[in-house]
PDB file of N, CA and C in Angstrom:
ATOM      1  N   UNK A   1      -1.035  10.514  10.817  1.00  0.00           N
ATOM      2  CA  UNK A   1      -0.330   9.425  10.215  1.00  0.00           C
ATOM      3  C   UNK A   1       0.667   8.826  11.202  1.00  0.00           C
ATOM      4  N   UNK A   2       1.432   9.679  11.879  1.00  0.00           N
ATOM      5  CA  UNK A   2       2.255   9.008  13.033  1.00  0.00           C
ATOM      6  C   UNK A   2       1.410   8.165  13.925  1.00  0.00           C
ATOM      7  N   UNK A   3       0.171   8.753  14.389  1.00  0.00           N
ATOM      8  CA  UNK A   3      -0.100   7.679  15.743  1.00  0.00           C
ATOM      9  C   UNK A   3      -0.861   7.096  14.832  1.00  0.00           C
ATOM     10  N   UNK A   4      -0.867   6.442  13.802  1.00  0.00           N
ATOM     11  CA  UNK A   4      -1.897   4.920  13.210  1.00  0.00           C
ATOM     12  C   UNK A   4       0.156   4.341  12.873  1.00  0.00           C
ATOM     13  N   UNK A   5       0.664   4.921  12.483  1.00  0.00           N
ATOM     14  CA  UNK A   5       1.693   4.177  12.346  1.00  0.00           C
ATOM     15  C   UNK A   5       2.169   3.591  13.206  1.00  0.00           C
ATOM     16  N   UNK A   6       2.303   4.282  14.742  1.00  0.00           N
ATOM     17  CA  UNK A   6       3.091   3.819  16.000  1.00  0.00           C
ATOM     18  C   UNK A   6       1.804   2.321  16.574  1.00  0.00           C
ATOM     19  N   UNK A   7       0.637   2.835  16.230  1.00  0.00           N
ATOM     20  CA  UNK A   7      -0.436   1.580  16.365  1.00  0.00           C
ATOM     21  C   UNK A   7       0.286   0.724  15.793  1.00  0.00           C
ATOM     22  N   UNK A   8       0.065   0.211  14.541  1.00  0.00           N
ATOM     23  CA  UNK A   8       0.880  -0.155  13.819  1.00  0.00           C
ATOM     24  C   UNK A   8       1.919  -1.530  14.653  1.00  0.00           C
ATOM     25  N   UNK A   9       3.097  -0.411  14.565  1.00  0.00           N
ATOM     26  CA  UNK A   9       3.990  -1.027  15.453  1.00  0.00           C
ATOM     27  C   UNK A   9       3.978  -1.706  16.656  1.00  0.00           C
ATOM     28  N   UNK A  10       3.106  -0.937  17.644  1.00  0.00           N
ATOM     29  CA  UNK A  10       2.383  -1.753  18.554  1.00  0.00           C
ATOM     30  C   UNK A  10       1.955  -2.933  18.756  1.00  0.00           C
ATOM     31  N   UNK A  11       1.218  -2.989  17.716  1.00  0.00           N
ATOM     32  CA  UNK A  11       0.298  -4.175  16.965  1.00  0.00           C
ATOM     33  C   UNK A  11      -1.008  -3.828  17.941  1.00  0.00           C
ATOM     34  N   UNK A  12      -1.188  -2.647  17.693  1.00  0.00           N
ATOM     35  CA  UNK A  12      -2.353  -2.341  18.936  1.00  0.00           C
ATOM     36  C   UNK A  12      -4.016  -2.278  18.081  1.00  0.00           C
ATOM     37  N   UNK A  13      -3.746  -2.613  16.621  1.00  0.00           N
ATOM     38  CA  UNK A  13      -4.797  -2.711  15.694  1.00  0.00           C
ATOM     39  C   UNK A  13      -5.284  -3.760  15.611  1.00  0.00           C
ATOM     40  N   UNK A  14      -6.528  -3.768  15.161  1.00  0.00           N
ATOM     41  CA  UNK A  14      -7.674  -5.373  14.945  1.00  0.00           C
ATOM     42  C   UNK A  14      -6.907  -6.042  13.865  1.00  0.00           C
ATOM     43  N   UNK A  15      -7.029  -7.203  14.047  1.00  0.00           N
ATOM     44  CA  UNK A  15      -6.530  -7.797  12.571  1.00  0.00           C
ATOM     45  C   UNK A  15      -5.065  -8.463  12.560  1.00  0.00           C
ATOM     46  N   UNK A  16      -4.907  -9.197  11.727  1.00  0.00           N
ATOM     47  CA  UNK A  16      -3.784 -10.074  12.118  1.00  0.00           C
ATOM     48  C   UNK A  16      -2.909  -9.970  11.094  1.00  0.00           C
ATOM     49  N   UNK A  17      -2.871  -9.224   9.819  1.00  0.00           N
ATOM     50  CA  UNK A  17      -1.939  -9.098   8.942  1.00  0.00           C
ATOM     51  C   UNK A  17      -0.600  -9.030   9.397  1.00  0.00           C
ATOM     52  N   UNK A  18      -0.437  -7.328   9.955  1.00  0.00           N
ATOM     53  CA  UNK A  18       0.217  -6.271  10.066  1.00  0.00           C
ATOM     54  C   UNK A  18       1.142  -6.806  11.373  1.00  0.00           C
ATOM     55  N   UNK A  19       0.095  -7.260  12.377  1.00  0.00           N
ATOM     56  CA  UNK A  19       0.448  -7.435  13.659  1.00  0.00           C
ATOM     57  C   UNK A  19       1.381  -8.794  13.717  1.00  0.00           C
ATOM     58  N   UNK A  20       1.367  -9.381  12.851  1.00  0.00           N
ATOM     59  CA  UNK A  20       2.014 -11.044  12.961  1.00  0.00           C
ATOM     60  C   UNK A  20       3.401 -10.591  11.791  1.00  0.00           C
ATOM     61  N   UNK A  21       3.628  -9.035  10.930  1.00  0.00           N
ATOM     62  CA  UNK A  21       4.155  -9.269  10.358  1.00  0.00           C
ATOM     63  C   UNK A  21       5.431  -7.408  11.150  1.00  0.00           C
ATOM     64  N   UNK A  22       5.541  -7.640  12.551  1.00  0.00           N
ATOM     65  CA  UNK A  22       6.459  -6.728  13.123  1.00  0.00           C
ATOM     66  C   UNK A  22       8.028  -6.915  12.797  1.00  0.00           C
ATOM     67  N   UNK A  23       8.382  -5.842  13.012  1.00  0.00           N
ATOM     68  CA  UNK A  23       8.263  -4.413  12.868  1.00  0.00           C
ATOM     69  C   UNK A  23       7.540  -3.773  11.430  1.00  0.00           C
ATOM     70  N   UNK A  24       6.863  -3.286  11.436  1.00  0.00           N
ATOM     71  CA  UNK A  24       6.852  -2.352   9.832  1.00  0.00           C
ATOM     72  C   UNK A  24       7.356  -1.200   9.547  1.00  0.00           C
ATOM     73  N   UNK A  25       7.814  -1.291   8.124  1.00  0.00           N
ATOM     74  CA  UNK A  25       8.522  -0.300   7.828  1.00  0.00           C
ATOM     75  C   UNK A  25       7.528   0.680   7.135  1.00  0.00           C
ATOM     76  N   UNK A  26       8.175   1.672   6.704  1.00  0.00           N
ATOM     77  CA  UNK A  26       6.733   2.951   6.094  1.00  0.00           C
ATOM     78  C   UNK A  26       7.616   3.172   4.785  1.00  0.00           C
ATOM     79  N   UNK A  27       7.408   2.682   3.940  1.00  0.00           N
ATOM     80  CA  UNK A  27       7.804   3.149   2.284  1.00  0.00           C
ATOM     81  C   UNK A  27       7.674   3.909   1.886  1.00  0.00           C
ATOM     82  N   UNK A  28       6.328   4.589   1.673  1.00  0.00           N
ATOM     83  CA  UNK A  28       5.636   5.795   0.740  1.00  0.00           C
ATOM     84  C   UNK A  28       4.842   5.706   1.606  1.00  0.00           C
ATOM     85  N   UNK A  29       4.211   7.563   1.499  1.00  0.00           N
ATOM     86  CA  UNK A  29       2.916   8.217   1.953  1.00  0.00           C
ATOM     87  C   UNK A  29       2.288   8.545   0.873  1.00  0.00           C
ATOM     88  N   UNK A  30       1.207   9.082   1.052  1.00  0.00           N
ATOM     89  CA  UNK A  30       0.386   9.391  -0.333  1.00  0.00           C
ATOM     90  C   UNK A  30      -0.487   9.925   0.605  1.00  0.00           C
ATOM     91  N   UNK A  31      -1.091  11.627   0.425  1.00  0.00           N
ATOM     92  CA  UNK A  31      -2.213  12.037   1.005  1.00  0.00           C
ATOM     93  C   UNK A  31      -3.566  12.237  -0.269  1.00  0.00           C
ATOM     94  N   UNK A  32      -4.841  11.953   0.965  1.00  0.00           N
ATOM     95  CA  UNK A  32      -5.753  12.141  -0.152  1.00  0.00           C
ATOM     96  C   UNK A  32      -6.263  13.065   0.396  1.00  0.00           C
ATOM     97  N   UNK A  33      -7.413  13.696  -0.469  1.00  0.00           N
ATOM     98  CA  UNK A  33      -8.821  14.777   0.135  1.00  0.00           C
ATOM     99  C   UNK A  33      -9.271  13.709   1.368  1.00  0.00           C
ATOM    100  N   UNK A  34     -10.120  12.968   0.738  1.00  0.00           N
ATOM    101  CA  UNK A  34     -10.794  12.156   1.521  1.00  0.00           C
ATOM    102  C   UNK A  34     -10.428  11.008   2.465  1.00  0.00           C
ATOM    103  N   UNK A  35     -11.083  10.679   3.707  1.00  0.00           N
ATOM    104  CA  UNK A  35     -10.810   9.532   3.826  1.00  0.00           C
ATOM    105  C   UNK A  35     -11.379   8.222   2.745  1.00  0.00           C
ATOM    106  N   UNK A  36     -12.400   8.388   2.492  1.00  0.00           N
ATOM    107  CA  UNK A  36     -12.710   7.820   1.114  1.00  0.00           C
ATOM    108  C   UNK A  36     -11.786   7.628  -0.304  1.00  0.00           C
ATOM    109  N   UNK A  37     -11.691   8.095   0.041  1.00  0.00           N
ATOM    110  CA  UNK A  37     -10.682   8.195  -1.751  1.00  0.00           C
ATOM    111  C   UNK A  37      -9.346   7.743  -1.166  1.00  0.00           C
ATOM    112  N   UNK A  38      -8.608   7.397  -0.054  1.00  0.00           N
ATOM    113  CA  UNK A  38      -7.416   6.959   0.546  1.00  0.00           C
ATOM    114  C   UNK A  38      -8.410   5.508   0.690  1.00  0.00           C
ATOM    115  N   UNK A  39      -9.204   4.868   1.138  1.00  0.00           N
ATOM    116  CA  UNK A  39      -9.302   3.777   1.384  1.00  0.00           C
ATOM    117  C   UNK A  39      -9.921   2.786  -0.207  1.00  0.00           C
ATOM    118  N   UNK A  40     -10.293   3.642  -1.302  1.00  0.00           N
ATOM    119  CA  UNK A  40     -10.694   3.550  -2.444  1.00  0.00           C
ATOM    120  C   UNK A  40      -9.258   3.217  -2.952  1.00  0.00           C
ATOM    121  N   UNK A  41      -8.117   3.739  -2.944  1.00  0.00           N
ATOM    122  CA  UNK A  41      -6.386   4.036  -3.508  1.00  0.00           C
ATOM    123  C   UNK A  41      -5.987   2.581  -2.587  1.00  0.00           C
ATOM    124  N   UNK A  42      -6.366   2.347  -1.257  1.00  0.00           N
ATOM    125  CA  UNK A  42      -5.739   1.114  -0.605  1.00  0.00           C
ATOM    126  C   UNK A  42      -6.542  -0.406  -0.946  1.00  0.00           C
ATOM    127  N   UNK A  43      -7.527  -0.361  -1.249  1.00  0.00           N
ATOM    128  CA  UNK A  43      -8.185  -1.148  -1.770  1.00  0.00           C
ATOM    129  C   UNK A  43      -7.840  -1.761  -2.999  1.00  0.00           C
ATOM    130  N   UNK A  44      -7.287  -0.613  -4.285  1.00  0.00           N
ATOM    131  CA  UNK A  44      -7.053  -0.608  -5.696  1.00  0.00           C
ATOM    132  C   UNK A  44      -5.279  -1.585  -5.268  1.00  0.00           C
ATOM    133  N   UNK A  45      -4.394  -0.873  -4.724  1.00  0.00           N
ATOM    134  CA  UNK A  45      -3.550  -1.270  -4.688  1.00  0.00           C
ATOM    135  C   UNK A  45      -3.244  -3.106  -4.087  1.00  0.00           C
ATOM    136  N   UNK A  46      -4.178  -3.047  -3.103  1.00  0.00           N
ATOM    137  CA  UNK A  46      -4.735  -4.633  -2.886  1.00  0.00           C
ATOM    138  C   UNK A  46      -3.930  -5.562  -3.606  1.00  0.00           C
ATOM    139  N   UNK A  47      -5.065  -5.471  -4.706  1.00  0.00           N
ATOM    140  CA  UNK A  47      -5.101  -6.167  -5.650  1.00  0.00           C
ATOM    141  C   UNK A  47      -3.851  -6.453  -6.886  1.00  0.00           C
ATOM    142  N   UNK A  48      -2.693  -5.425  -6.377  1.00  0.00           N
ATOM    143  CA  UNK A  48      -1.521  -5.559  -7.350  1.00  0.00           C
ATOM    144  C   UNK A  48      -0.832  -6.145  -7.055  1.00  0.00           C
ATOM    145  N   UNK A  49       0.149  -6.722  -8.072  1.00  0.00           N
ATOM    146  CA  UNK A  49       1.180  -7.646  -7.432  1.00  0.00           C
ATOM    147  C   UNK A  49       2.735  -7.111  -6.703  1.00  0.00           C
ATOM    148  N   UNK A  50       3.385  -7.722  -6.548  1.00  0.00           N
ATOM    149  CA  UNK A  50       4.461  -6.714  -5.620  1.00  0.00           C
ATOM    150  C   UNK A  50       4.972  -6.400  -6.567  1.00  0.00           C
ATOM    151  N   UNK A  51       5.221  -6.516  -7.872  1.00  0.00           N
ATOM    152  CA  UNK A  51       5.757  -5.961  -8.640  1.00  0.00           C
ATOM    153  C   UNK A  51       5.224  -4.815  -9.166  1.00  0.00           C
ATOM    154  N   UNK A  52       4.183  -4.485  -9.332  1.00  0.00           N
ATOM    155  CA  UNK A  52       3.346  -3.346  -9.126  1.00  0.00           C
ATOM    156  C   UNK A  52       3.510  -2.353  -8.335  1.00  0.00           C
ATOM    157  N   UNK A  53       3.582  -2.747  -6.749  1.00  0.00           N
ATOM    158  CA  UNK A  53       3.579  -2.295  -5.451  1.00  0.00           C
ATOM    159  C   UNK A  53       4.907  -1.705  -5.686  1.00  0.00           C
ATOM    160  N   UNK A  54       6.455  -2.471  -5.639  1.00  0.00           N
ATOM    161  CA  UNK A  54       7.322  -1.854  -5.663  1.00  0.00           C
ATOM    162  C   UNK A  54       7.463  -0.523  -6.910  1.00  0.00           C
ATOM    163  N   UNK A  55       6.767  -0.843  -7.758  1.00  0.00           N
ATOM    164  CA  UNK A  55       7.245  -0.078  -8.954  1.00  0.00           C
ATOM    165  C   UNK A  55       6.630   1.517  -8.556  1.00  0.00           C
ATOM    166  N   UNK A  56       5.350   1.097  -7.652  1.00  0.00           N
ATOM    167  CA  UNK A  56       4.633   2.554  -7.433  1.00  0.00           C
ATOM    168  C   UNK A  56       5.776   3.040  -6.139  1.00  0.00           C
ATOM    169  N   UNK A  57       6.073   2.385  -5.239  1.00  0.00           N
ATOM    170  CA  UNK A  57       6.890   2.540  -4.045  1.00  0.00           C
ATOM    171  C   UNK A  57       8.436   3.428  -4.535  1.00  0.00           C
ATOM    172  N   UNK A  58       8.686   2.919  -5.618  1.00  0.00           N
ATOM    173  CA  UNK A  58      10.264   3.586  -6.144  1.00  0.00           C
ATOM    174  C   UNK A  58       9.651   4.788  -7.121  1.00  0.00           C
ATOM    175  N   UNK A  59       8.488   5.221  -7.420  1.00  0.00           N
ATOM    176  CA  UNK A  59       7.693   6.314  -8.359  1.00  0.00           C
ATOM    177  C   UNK A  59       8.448   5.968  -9.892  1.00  0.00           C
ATOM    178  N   UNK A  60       8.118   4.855 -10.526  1.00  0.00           N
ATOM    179  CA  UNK A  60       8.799   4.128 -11.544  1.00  0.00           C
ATOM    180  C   UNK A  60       7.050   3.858 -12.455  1.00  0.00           C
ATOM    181  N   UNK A  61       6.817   4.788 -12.757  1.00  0.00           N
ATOM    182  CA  UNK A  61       5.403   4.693 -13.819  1.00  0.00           C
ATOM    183  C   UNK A  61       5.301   4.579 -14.547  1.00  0.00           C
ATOM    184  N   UNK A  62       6.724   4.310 -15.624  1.00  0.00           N
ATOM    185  CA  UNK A  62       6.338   3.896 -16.633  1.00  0.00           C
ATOM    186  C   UNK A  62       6.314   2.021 -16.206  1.00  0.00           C
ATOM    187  N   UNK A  63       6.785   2.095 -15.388  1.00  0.00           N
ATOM    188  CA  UNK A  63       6.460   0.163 -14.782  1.00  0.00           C
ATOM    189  C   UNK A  63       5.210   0.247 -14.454  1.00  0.00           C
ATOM    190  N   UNK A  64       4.961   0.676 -13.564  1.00  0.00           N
ATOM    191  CA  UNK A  64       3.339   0.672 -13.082  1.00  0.00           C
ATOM    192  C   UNK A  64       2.551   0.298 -14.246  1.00  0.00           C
ATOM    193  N   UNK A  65       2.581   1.298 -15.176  1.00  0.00           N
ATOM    194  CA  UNK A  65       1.474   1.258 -16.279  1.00  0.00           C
ATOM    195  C   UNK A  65       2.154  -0.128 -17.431  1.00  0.00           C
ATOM    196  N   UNK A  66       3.060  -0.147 -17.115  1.00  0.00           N
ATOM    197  CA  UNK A  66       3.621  -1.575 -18.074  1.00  0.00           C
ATOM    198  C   UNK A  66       3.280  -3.090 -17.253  1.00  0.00           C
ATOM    199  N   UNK A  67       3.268  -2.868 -15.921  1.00  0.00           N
ATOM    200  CA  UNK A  67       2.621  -4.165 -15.099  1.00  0.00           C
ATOM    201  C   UNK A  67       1.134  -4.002 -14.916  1.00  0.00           C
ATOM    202  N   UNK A  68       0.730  -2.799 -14.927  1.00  0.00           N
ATOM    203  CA  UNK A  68      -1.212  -2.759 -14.885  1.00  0.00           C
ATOM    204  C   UNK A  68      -1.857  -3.613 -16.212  1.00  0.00           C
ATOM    205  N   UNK A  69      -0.927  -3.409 -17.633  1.00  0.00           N
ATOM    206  CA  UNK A  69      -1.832  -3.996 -18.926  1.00  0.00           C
ATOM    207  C   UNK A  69      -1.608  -5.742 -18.493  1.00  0.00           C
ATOM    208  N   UNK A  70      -2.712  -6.115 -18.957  1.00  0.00           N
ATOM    209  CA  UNK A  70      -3.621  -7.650 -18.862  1.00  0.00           C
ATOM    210  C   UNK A  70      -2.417  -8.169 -20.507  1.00  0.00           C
ATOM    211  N   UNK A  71      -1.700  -9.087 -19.864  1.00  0.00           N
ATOM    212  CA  UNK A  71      -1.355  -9.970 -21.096  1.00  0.00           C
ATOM    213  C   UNK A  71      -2.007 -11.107 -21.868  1.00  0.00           C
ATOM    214  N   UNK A  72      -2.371 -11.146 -23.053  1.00  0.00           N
ATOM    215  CA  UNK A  72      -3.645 -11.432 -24.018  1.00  0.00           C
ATOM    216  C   UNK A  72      -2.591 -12.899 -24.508  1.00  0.00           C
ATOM    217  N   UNK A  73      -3.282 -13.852 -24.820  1.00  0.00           N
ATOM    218  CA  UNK A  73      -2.446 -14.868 -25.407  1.00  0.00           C
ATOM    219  C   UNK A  73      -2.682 -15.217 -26.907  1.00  0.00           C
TER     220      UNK A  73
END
């Protein structure tokens, strides 16, 4: 996890997100079994909004699960 992080910082990775958005900071870790199931968890999170993101980042779950439900009109 350190040397993909110090990449990272570098900006020594493909891709232009990360690298156009220096320095980065490291919030939360989360280990998985798999590399699979960590890129399955980064994928899922994608898709949330930062309000989501922060709520998992501060371990605040009852937010998480209160920003995951779909509001019905």
């Amino acid at each position: 996890m350190e040397s993909r992080f110090a990449q990272h910082q570098k900006g020594e990775l493909k891709g232009w997100y990360t690298k156009s958005r220096l320095p980065v900071v490291l919030l939360k870790v989360e280990m998985f079994e798999t590399r699979e199931e960590a890129l399955s968890a980064e994928q899922k999170m994608k898709g949330w909004a930062r309000a989501k993101k922060l709520a998992w980042v501060n371990d605040d779950y009852p937010a998480i699960s209160r920003l995951g439900k779909k509001k019905f009109k």
